[in-house]
C-alpha atoms as a PDB file:
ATOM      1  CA  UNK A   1      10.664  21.168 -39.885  1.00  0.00           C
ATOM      2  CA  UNK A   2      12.010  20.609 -36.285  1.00  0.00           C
ATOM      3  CA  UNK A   3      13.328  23.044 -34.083  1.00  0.00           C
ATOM      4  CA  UNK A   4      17.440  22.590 -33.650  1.00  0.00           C
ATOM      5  CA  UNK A   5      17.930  21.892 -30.240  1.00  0.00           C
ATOM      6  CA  UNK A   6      18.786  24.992 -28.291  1.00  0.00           C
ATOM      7  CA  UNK A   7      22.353  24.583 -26.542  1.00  0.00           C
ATOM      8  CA  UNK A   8      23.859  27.019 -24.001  1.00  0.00           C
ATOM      9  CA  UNK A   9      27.303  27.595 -23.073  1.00  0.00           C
ATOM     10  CA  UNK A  10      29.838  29.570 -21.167  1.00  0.00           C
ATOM     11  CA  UNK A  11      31.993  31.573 -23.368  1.00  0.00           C
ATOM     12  CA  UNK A  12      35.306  30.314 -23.219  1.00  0.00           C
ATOM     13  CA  UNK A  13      38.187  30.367 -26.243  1.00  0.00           C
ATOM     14  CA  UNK A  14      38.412  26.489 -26.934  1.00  0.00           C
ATOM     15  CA  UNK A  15      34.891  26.557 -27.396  1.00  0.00           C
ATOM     16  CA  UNK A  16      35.538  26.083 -31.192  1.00  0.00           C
ATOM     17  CA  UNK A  17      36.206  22.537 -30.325  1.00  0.00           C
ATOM     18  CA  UNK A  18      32.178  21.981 -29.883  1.00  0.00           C
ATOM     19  CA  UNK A  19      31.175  20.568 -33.426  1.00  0.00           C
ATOM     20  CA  UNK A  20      27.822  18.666 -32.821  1.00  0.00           C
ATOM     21  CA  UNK A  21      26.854  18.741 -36.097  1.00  0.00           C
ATOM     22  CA  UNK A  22      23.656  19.422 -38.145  1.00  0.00           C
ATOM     23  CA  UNK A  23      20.460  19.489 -35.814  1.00  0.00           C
ATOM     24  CA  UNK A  24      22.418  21.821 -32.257  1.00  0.00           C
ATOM     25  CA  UNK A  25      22.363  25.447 -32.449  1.00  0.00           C
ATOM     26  CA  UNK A  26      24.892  26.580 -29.739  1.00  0.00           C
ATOM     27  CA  UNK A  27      24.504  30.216 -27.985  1.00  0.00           C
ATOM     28  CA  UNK A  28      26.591  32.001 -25.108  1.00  0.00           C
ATOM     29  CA  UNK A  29      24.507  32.125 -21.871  1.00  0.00           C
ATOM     30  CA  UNK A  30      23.417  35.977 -22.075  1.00  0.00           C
ATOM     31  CA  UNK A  31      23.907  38.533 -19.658  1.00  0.00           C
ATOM     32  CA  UNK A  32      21.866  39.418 -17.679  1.00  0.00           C
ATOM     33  CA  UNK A  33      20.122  35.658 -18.288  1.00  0.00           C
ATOM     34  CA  UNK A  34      17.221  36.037 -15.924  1.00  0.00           C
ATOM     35  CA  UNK A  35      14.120  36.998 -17.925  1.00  0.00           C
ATOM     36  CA  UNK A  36      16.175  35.903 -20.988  1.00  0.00           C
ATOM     37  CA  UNK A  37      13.454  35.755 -24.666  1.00  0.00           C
ATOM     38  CA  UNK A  38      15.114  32.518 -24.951  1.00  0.00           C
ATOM     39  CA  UNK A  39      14.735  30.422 -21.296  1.00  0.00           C
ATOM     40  CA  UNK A  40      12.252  28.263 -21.814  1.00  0.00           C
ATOM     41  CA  UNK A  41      13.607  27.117 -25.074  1.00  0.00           C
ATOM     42  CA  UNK A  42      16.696  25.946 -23.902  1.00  0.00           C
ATOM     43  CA  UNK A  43      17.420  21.786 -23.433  1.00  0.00           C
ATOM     44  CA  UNK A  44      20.993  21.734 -22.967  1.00  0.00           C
ATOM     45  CA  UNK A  45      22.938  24.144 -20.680  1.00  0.00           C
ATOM     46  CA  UNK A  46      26.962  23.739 -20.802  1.00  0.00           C
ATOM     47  CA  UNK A  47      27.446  26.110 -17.569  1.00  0.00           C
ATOM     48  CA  UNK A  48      30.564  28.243 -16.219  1.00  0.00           C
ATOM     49  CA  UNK A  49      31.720  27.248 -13.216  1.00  0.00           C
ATOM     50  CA  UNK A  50      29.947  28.779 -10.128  1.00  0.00           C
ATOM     51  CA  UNK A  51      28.104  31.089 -11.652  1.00  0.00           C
ATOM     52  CA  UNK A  52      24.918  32.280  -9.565  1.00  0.00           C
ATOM     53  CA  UNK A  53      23.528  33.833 -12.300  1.00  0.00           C
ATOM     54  CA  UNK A  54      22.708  30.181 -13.778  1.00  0.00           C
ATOM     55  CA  UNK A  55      21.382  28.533 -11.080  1.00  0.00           C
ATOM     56  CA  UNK A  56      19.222  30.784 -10.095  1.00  0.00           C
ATOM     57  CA  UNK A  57      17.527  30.984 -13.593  1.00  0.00           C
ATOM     58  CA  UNK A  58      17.477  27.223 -13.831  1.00  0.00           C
ATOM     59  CA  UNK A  59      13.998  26.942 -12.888  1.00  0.00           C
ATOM     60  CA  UNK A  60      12.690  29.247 -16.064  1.00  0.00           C
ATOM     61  CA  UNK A  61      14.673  26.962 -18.528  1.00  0.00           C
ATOM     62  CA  UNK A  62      11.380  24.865 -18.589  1.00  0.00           C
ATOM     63  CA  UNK A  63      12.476  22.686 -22.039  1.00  0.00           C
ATOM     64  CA  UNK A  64      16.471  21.986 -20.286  1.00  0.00           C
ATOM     65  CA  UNK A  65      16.892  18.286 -20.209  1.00  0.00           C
ATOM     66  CA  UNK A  66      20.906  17.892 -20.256  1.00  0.00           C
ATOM     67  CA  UNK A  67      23.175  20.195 -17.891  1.00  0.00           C
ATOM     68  CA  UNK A  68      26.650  19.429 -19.120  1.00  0.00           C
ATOM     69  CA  UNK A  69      29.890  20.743 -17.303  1.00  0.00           C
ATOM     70  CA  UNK A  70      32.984  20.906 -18.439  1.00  0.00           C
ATOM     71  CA  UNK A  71      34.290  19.798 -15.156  1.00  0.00           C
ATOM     72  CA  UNK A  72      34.406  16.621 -12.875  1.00  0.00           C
ATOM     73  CA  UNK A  73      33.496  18.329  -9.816  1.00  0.00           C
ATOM     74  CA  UNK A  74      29.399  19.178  -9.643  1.00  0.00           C
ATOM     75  CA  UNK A  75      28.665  19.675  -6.365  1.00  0.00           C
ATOM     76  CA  UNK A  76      28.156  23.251  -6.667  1.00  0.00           C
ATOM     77  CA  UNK A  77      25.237  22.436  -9.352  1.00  0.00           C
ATOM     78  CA  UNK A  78      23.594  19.366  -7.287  1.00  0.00           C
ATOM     79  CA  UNK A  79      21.050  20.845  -5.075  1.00  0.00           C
ATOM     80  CA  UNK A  80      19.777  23.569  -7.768  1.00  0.00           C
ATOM     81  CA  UNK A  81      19.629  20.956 -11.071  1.00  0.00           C
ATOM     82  CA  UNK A  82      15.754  19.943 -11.280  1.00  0.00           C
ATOM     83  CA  UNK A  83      14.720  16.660 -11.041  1.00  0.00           C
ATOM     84  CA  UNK A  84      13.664  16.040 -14.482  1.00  0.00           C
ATOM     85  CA  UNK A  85      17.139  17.433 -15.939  1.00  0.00           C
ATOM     86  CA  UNK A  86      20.170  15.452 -16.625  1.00  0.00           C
ATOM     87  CA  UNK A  87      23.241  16.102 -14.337  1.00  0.00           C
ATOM     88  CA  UNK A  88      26.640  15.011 -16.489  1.00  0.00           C
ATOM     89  CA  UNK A  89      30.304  15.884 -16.031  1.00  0.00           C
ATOM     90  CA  UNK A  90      33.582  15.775 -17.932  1.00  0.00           C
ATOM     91  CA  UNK A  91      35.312  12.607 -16.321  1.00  0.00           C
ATOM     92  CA  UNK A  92      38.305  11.546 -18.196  1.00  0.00           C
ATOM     93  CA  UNK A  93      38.787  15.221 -19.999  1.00  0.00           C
ATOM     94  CA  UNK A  94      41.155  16.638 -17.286  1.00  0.00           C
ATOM     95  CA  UNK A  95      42.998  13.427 -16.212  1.00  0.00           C
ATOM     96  CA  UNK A  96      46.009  14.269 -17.788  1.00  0.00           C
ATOM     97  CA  UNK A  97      46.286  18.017 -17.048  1.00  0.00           C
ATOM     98  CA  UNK A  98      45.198  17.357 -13.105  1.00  0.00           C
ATOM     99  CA  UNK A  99      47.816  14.476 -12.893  1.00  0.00           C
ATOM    100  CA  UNK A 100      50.314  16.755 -14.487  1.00  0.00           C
ATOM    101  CA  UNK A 101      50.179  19.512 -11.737  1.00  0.00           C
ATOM    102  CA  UNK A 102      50.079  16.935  -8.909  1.00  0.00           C
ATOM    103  CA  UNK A 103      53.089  15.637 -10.171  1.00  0.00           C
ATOM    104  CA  UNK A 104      54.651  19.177 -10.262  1.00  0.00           C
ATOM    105  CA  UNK A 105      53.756  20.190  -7.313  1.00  0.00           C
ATOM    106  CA  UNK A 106      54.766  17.029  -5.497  1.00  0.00           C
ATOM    107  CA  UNK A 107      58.473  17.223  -7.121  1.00  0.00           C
ATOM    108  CA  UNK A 108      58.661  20.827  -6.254  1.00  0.00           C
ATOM    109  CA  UNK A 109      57.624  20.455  -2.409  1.00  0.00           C
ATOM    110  CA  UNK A 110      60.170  16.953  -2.105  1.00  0.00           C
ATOM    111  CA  UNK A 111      63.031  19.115  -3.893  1.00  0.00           C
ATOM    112  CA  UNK A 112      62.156  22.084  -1.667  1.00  0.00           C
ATOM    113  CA  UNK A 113      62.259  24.556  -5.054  1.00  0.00           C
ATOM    114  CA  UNK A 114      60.157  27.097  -3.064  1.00  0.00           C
ATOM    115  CA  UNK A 115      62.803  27.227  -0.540  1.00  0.00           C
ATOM    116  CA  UNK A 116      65.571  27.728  -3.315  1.00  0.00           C
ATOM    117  CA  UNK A 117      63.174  30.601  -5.381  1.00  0.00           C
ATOM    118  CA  UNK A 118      63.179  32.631  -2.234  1.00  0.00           C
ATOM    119  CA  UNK A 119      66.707  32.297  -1.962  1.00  0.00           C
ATOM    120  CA  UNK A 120      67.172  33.361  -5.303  1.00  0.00           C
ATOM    121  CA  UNK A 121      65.109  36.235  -4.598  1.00  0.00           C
ATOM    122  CA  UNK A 122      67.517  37.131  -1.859  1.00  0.00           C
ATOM    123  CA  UNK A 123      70.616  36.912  -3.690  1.00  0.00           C
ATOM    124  CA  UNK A 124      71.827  34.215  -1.073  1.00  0.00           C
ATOM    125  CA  UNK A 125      73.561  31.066  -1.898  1.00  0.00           C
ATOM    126  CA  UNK A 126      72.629  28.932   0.481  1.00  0.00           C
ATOM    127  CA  UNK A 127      71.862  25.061   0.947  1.00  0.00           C
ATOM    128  CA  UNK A 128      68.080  24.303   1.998  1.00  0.00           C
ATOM    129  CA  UNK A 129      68.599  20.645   1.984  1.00  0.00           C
ATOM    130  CA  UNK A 130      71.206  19.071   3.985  1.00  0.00           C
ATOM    131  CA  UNK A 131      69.556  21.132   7.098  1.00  0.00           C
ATOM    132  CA  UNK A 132      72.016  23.577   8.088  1.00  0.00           C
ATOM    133  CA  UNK A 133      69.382  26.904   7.953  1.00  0.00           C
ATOM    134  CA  UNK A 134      66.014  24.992   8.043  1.00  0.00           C
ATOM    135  CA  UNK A 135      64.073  22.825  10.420  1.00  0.00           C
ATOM    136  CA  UNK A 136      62.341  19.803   9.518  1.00  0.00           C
ATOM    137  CA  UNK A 137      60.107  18.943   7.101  1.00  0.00           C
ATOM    138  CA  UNK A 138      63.048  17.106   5.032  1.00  0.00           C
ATOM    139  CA  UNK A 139      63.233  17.302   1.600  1.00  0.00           C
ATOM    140  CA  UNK A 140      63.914  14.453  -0.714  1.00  0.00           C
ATOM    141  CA  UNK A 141      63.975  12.484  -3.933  1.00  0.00           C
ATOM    142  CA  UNK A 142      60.710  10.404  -4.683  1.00  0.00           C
ATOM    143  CA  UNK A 143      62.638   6.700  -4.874  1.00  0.00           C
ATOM    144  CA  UNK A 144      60.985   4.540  -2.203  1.00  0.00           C
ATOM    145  CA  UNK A 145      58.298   6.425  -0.916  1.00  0.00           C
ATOM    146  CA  UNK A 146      54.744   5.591  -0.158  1.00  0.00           C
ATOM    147  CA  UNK A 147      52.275   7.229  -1.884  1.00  0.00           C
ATOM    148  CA  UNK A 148      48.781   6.959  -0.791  1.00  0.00           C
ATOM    149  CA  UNK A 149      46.080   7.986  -3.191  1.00  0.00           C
ATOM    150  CA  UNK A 150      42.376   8.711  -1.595  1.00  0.00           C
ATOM    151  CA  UNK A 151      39.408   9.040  -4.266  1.00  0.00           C
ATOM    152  CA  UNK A 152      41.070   6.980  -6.614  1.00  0.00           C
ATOM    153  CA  UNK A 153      39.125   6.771 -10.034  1.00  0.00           C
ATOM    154  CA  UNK A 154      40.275   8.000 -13.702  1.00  0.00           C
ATOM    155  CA  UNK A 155      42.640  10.980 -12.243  1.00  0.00           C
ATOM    156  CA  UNK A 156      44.004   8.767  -9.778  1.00  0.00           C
ATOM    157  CA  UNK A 157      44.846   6.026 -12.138  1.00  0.00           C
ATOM    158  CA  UNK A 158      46.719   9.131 -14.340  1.00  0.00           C
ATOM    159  CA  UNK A 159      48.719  10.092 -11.439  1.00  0.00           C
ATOM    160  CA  UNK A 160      50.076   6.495 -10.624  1.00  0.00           C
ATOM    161  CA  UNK A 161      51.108   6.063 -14.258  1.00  0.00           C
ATOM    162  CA  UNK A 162      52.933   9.014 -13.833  1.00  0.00           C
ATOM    163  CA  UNK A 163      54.500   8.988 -10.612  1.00  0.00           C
ATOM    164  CA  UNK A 164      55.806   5.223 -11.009  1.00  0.00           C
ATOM    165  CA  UNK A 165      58.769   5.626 -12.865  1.00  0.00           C
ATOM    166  CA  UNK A 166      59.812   7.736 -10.073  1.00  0.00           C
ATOM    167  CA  UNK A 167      60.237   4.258  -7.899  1.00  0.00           C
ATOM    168  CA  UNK A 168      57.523   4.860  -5.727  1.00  0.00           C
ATOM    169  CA  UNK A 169      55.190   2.599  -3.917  1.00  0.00           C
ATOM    170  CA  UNK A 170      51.112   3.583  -4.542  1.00  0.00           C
ATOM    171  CA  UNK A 171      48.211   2.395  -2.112  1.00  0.00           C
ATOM    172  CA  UNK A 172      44.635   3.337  -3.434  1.00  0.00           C
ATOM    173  CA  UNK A 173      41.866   4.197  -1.391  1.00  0.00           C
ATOM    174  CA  UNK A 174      38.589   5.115  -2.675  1.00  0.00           C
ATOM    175  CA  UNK A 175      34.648   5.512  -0.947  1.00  0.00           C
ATOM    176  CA  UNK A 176      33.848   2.207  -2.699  1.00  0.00           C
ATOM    177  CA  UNK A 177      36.082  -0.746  -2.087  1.00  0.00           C
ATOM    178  CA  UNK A 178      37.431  -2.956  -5.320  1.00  0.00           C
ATOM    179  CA  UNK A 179      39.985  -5.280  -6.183  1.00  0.00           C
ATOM    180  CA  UNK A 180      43.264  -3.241  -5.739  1.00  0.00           C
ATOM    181  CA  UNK A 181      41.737  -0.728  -3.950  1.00  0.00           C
ATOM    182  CA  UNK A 182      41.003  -0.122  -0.171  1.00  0.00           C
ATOM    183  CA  UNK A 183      37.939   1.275   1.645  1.00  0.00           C
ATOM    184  CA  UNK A 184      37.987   4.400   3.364  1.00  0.00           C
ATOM    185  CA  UNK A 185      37.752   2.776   6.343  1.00  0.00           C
ATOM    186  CA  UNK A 186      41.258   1.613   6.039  1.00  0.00           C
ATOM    187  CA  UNK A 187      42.788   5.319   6.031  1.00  0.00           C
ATOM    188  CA  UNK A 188      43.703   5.211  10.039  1.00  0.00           C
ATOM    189  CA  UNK A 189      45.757   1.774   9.208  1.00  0.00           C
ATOM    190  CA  UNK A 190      47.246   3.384   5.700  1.00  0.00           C
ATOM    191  CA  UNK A 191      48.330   7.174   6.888  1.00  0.00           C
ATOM    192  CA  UNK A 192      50.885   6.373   9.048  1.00  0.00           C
ATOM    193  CA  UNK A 193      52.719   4.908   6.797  1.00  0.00           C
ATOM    194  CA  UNK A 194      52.246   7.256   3.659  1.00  0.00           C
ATOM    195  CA  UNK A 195      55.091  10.222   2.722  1.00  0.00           C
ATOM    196  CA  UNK A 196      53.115  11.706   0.487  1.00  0.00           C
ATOM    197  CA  UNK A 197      49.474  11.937   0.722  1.00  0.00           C
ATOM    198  CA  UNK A 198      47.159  12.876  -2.521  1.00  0.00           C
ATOM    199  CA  UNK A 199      43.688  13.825  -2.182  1.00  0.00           C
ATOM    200  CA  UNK A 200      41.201  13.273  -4.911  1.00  0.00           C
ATOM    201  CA  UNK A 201      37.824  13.453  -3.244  1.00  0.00           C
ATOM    202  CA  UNK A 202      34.564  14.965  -4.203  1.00  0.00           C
ATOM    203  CA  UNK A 203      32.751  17.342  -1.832  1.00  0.00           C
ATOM    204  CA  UNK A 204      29.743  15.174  -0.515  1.00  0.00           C
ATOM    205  CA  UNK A 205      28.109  14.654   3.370  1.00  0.00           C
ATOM    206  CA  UNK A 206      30.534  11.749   3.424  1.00  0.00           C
ATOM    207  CA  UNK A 207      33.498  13.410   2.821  1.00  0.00           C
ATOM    208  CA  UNK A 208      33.331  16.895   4.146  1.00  0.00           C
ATOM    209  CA  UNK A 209      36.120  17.086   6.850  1.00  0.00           C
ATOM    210  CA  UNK A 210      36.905  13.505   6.209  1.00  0.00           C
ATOM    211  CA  UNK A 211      40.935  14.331   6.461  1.00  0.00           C
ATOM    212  CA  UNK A 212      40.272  16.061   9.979  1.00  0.00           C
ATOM    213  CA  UNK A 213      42.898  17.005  13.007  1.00  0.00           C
ATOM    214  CA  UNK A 214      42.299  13.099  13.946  1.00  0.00           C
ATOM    215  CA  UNK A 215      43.857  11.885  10.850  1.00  0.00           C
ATOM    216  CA  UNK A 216      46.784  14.420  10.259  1.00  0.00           C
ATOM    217  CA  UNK A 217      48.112  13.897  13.811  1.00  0.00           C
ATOM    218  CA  UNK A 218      48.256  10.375  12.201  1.00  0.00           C
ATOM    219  CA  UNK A 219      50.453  11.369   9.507  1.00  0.00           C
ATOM    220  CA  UNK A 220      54.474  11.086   9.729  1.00  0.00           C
ATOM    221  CA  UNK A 221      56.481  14.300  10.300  1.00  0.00           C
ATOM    222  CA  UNK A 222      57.133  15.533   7.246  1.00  0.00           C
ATOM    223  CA  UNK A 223      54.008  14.331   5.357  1.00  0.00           C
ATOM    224  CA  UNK A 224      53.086  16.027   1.939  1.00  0.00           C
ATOM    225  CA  UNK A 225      49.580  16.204   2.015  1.00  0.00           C
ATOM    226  CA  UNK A 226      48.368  17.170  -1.882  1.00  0.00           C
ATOM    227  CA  UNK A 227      44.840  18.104  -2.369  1.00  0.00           C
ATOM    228  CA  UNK A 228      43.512  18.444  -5.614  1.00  0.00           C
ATOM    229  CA  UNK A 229      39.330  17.028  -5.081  1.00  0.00           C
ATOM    230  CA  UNK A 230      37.980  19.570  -3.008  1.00  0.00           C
ATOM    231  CA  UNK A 231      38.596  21.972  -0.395  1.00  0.00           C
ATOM    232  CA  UNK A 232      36.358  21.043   2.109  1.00  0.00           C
ATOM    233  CA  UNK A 233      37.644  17.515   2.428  1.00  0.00           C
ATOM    234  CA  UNK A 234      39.942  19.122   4.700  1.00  0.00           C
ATOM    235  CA  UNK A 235      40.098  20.822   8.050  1.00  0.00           C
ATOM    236  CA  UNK A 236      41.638  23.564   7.450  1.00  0.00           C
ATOM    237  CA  UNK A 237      42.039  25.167  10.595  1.00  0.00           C
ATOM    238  CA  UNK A 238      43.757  21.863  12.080  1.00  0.00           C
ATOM    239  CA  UNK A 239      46.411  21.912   8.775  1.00  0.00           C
ATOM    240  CA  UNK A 240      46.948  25.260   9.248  1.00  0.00           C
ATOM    241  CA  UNK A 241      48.484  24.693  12.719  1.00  0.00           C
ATOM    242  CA  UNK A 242      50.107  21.261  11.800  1.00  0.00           C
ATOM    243  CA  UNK A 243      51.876  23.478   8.986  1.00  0.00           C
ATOM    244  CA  UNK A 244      52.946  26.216  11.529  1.00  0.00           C
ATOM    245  CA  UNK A 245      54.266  23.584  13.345  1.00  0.00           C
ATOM    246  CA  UNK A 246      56.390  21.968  10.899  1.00  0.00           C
ATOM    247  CA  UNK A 247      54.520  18.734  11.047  1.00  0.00           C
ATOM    248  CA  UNK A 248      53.097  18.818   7.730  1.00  0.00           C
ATOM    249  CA  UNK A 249      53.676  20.505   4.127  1.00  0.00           C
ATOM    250  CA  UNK A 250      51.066  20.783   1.448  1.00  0.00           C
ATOM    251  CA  UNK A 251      50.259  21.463  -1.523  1.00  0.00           C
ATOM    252  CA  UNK A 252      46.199  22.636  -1.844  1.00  0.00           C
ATOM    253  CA  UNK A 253      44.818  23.499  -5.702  1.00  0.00           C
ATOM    254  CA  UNK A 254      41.048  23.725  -3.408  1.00  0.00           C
ATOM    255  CA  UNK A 255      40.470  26.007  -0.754  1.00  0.00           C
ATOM    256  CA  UNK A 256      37.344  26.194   1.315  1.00  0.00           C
ATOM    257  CA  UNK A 257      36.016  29.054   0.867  1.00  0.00           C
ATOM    258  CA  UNK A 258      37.032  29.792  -3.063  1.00  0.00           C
ATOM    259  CA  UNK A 259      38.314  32.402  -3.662  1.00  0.00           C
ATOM    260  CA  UNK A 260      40.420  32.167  -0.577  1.00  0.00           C
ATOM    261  CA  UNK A 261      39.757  35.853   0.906  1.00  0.00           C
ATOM    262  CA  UNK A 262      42.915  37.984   1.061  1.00  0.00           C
ATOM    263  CA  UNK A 263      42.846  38.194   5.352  1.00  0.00           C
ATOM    264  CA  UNK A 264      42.855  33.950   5.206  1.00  0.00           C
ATOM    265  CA  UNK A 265      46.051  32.501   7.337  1.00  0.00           C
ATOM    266  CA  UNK A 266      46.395  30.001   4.578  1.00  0.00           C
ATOM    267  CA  UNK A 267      47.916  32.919   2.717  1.00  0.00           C
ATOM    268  CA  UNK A 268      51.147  33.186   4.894  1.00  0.00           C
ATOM    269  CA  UNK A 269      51.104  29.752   5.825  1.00  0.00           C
ATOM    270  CA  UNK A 270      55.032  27.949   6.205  1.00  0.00           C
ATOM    271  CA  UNK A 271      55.523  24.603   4.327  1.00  0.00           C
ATOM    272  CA  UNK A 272      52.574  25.297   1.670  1.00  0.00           C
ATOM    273  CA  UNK A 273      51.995  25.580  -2.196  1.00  0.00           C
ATOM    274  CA  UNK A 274      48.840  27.129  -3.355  1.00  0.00           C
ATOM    275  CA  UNK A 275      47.064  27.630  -6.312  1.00  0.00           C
ATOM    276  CA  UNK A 276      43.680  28.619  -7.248  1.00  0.00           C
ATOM    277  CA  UNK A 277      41.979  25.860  -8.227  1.00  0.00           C
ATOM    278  CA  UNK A 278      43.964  25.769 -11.944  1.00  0.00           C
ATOM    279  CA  UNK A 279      45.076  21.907 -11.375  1.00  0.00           C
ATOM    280  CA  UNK A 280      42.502  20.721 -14.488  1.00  0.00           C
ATOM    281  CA  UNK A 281      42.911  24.384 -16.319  1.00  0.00           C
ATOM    282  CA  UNK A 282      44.738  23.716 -19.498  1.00  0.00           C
ATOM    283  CA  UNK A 283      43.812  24.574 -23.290  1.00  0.00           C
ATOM    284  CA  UNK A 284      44.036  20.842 -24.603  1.00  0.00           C
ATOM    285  CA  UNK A 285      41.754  19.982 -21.824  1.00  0.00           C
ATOM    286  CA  UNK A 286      39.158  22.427 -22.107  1.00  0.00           C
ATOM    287  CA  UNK A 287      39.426  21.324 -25.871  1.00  0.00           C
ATOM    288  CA  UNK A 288      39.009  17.944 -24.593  1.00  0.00           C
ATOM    289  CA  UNK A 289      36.075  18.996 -22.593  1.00  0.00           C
ATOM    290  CA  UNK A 290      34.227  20.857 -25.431  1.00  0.00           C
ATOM    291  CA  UNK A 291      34.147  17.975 -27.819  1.00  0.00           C
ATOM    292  CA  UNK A 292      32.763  15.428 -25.033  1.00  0.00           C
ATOM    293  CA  UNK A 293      29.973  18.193 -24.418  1.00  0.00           C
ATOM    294  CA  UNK A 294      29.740  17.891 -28.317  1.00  0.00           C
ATOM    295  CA  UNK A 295      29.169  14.528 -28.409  1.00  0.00           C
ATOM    296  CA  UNK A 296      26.834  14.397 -25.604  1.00  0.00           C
ATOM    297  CA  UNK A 297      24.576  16.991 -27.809  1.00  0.00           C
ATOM    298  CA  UNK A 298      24.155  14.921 -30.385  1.00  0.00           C
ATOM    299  CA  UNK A 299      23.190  12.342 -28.608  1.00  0.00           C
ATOM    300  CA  UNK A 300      20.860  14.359 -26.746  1.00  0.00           C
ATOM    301  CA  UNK A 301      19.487  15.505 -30.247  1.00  0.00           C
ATOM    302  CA  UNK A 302      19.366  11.347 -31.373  1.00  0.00           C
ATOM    303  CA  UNK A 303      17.710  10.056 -28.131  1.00  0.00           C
ATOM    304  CA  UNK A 304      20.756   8.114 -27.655  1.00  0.00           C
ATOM    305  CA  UNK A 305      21.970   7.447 -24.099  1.00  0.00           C
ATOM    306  CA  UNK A 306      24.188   9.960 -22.338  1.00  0.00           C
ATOM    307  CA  UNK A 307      28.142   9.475 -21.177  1.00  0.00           C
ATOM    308  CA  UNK A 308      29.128  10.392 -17.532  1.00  0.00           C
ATOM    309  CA  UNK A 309      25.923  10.813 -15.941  1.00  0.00           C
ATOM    310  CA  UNK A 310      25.619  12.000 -12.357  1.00  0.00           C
ATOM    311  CA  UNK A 311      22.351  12.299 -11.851  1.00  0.00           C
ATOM    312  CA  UNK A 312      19.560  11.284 -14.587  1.00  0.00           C
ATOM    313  CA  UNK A 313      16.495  12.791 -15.858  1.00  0.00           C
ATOM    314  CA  UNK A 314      14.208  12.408 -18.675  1.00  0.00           C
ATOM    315  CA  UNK A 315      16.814  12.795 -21.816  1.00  0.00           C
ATOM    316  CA  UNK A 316      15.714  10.038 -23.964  1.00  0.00           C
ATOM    317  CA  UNK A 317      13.090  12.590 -26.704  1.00  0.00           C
ATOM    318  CA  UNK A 318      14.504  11.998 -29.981  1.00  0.00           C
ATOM    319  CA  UNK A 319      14.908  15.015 -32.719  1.00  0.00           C
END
C-alpha cells in the first residue's frame, strides 16, 4: 500500500475548503518545526506568509516537491525554495478581493472621506472640498480621469472591470509588452498624464525602486498614487516628502519594511491611506485559495502537471 502524500499547511480557519481527496493527508506545520519526526516525509508544503521558521527548515524536508502559497506574491520564498522543489502561487484567487480594496481606497482618497472622518471626530461641520480650509491636493469624482495601471495581469484586468463604469480612461503597463498593453519603458511618456496611479508590481531586481523621486516629480499635482504589488517598488523616502508637500496622495496596502515600525514617518504622513498589507485578505478568498492548493495536491499525488508555476522542479512522480 502507498504512503498518502504528506501535505503541510499553515493553520488558518478557511482551511476546511482544502478537500484533495483520497490519497493527501494534510497536517498543520508544527511548532517548533525544526527537528520535526516528520521533515523528511513531507512533499507538499502550503506555507504562512513570512514565516522564518519555514524557510529555514526547508532544507530537512528532503521528500518536498510542491511549495504552494496561498498568495501571488513569492518573493519572500524565492531565494530559500531548493532547486528540485516546485515554486507555485495563488494567481487568480485574490483578484476580486485586491481589486475590491483598490477601488475603495481610490473612491475614498478622490471623495476626501478621511478628511470628512476627522471632521466628524471633531464635531465640526465643515466643507473639505470646495477649498475653503484645505490646500491642494483636490478632491474629485472619478468621471474622466486617467487611470494608469503598472503590472497589469489578472488583478489588473479585475480592477479595470471595476473601475470602468465609473467613466474613466485605463492605460496598462506591464514588464512585458502585449497587444493593449505598454512596456515599462513607456512610464516617463504615460505619468504625466495619469490622475490616479495603481501599482501592481512584484518585488524583483527589476522593479525595486522602479517608481523613484525621478518618476513622481513626473506625476501631476494632485496624483493618487495606489500601491497594492509591493512595497519596495517605491521610494519611500522621496513619497514621503512629495506627500508633505502636497504634491502627491496615496494610498499604500505594502510598506517596505513590513510591519512598518511604530517610529516610521509614513505613520504621520499628510495625504495618505494605509493599511497593512490586508488588500487580498478576505474569507471567500482564502477559501478560494485553499481549494486551488487542493487541486494542485491531487495533481501532485496523479503526476499530473501543476497550475501557476513560478519556478519548476521535479513534480511529475505519480502515487
Amino acid at each position: 500500500m502507498r504512503d498518502k502524500l504528506l501535505v503541510w499547511a499553515a493553520e488558518r480557519p478557511e482551511r476546511d475548503a482544502f478537500q484533495a481527496g483520497d490519497g493527501v493527508e494534510l497536517a498543520t506545520i508544527p511548532r517548533p518545526v525544526a527537528g520535526h519526526e516528520d521533515l523528511a516525509r513531507v512533499e507538499m508544503l502550503i506555507p504562512p506568509f513570512g514565516s522564518r521558521a519555514v524557510l529555514e527548515a526547508l532544507p530537512e524536508m528532503t521528500s518536498l516537491r510542491l511549495v504552494q502559497t496561498l498568495e501571488s506574491g513569492v518573493d519572500w520564498l524565492l531565494p530559500s525554495v531548493p532547486d528540485h522543489v516546485t515554486l507555485c502561487n495563488s494567481k487568480g484567487a485574490h483578484d476580486a478581493a485586491v481589486a475590491e480594496w483598490i477601488v475603495a481606497v481610490v473612491l475614498a482618497m478622490q471623495r476626501r472621506l478621511l478628511d470628512h472622518l476627522h471632521a466628524q471626530r471633531e464635531r465640526t461641520w465643515r466643507d473639505v472640498v470646495v477649498g475653503r480650509e484645505w490646500q491642494p491636493p483636490y478632491s474629485g469624482d472619478l468621471e474622466g480621469a486617467e487611470v494608469l495601471i503598472v503590472g497589469y495581469g489578472s488583478i489588473g484586468e479585475a480592477t479595470e472591470k471595476r473601475l470602468k463604469p465609473f467613466g474613466v480612461a485605463v492605460s496598462r503597463v506591464a514588464r512585458r509588452e502585449r497587444p493593449g498593453v505598454h512596456p515599462v519603458s513607456d512610464l516617463d511618456r504615460l505619468i504625466p498624464g495619469a490622475d490616479i496611479v495603481i501599482l501592481m508590481l512584484p518585488l524583483a531586481p527589476s522593479t525595486a525602486g522602479l517608481i523613484d523621486a525621478g518618476l513622481m516629480s513626473k506625476m501631476k499635482p494632485g496624483t493618487l498614487l495606489v500601491n497594492a504589488g509591493r512595497g519596495g517598488v517605491v521610494d519611500q523616502s522621496a513619497l514621503l516628502e512629495l506627500l508633505r508637500e502636497g504634491r502627491l496622495r496615496a494610498a499604500l496596502d505594502v510598506t517596505d519594511p513590513e510591519p512598518l515600525p511604530p517610529d516610521n514617518p509614513l505613520w504621520a504622513a499628510p495625504n495618505l491611506l494605509l493599511t497593512p498589507h490586508i488588500a487580498g485578505d478576505t474569507p471567500r478568498r482564502f477559501r478560494r485559495s485553499w481549494r486551488l492548493a487542493a487541486e494542485q495536491a491531487a495533481r501532485l499525488r496523479d503526476g499530473r502537471l501543476l497550475e501557476n508555476v513560478v519556478l519548476r522542479g521535479e513534480c511529475r512522480r505519480s502515487y
